[in-house]
C-alpha atoms as a PDB file:
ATOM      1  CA  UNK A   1     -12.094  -9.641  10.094  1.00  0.00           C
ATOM      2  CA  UNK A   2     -13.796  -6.789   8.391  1.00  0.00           C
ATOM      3  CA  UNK A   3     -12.739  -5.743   5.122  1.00  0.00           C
ATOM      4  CA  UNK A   4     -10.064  -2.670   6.494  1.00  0.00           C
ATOM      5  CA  UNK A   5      -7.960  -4.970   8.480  1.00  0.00           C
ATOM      6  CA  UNK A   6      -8.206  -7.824   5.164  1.00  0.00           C
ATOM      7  CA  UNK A   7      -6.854  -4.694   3.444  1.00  0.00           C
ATOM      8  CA  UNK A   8      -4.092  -3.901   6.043  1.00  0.00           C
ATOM      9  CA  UNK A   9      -2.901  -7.698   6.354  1.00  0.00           C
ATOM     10  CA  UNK A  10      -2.748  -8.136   2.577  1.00  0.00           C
ATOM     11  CA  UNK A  11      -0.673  -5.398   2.685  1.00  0.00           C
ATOM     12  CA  UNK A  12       1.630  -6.006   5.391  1.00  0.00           C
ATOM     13  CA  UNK A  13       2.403  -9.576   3.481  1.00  0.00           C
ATOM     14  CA  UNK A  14       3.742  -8.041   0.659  1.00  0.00           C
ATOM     15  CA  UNK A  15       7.955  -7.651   2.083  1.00  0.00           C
ATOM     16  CA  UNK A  16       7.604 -11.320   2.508  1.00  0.00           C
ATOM     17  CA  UNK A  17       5.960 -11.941  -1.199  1.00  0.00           C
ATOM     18  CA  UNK A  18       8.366  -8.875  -2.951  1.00  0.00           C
ATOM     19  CA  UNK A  19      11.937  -8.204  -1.775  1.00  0.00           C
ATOM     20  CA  UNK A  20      12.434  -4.739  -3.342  1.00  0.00           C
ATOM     21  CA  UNK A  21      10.057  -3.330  -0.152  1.00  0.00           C
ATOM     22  CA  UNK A  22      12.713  -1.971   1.798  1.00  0.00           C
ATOM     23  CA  UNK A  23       9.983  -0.938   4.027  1.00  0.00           C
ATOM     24  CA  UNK A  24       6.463  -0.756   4.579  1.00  0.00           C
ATOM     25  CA  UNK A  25       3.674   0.433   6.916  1.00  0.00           C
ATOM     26  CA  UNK A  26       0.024   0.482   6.881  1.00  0.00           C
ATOM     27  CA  UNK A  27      -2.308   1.954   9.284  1.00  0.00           C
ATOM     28  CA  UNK A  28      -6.507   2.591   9.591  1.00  0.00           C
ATOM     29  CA  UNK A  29      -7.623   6.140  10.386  1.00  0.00           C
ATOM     30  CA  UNK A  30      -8.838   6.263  13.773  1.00  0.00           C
ATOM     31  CA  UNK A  31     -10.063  10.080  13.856  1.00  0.00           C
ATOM     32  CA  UNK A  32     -14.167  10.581  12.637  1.00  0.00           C
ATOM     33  CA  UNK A  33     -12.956  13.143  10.219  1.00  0.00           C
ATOM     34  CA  UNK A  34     -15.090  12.503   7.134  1.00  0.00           C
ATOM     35  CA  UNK A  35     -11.800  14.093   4.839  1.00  0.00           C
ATOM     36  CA  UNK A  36     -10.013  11.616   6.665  1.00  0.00           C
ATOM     37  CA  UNK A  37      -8.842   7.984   4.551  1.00  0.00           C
ATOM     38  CA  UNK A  38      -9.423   5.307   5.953  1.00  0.00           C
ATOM     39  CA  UNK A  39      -6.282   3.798   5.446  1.00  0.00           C
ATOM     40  CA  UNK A  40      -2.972   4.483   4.813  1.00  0.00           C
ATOM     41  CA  UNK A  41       0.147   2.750   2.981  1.00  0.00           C
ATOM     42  CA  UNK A  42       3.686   4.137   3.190  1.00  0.00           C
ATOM     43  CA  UNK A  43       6.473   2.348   1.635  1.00  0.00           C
ATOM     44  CA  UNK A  44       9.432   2.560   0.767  1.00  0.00           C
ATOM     45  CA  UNK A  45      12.102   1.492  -2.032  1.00  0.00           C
ATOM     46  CA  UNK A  46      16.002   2.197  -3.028  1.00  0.00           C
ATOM     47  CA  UNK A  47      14.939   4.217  -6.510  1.00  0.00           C
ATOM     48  CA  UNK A  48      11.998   4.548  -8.847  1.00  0.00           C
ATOM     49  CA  UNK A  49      13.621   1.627 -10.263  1.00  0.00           C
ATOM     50  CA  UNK A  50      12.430  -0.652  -7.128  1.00  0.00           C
ATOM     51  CA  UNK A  51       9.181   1.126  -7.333  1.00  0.00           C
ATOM     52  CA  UNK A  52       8.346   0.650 -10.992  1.00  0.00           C
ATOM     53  CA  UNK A  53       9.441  -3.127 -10.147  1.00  0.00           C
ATOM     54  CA  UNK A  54       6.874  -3.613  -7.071  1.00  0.00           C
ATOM     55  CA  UNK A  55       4.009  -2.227  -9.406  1.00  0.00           C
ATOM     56  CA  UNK A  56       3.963  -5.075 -11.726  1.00  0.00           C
ATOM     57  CA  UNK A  57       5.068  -7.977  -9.513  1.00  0.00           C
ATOM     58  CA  UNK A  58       2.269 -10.356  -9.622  1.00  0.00           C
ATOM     59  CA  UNK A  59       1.572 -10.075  -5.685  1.00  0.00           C
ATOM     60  CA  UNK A  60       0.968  -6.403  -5.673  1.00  0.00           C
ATOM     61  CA  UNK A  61      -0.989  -6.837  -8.934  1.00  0.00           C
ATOM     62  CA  UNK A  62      -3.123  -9.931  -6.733  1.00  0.00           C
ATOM     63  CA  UNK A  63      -3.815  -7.251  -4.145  1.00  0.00           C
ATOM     64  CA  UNK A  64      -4.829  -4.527  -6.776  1.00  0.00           C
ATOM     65  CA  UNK A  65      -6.996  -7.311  -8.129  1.00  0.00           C
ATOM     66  CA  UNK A  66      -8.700  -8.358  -5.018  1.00  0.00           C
ATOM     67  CA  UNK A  67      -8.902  -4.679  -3.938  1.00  0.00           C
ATOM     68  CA  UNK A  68     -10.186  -3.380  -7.093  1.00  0.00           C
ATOM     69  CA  UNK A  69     -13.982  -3.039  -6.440  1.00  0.00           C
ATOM     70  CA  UNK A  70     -13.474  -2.061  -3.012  1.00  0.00           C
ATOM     71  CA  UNK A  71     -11.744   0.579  -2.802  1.00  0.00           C
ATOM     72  CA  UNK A  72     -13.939   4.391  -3.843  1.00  0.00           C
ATOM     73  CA  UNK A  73     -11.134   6.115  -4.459  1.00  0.00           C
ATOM     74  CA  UNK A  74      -7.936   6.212  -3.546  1.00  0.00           C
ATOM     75  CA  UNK A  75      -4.948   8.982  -3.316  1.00  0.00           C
ATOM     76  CA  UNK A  76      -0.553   8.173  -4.775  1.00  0.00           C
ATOM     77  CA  UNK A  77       2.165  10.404  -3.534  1.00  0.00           C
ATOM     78  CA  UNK A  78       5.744   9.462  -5.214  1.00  0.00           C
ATOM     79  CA  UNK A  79       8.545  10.995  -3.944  1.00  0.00           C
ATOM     80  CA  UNK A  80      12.203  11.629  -3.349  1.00  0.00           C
ATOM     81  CA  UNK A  81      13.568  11.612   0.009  1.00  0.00           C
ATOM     82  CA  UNK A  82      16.143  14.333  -0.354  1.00  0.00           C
ATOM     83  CA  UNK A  83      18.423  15.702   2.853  1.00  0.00           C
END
């Protein structure tokens, strides 16, 4: 398994590892768009709360870890779903 898909089933463990996911979704770029990421994480929690929660639970901190020197750069987006 090369190291994207590691990356995208380490992630897509985490609900089962940290109940305050109320949902998450990962996906690898597929376009040859050099701007392009190559992949993507979108989850989602009840409040900042949840979030602020998820950031130090030891699994997501394991993933950090193991992700930590292979990963160039990366790009967060926080926000407020608001209707």
């Amino acid at each position: 398994m090369d190291l994207l898909h590691q990356a995208k089933s380490r992630l897509l463990s985490l609900p089962g590892q940290i109940p305050l996911i109320r949902r998450i979704e990962a996906g690898i770029n597929e376009t040859p768009d050099a701007k392009a990421a190559d992949l993507v994480l979108i989850s989602e929690f009840d409040d900042y709360e949840a979030l602020n929660a998820y950031l130090v639970h030891p699994a997501h901190q394991e993933f950090v870890e193991w992700n930590r020197n292979k990963c160039p750069k990366s790009a967060v987006v926080d926000y407020t779903i608001t209707n």
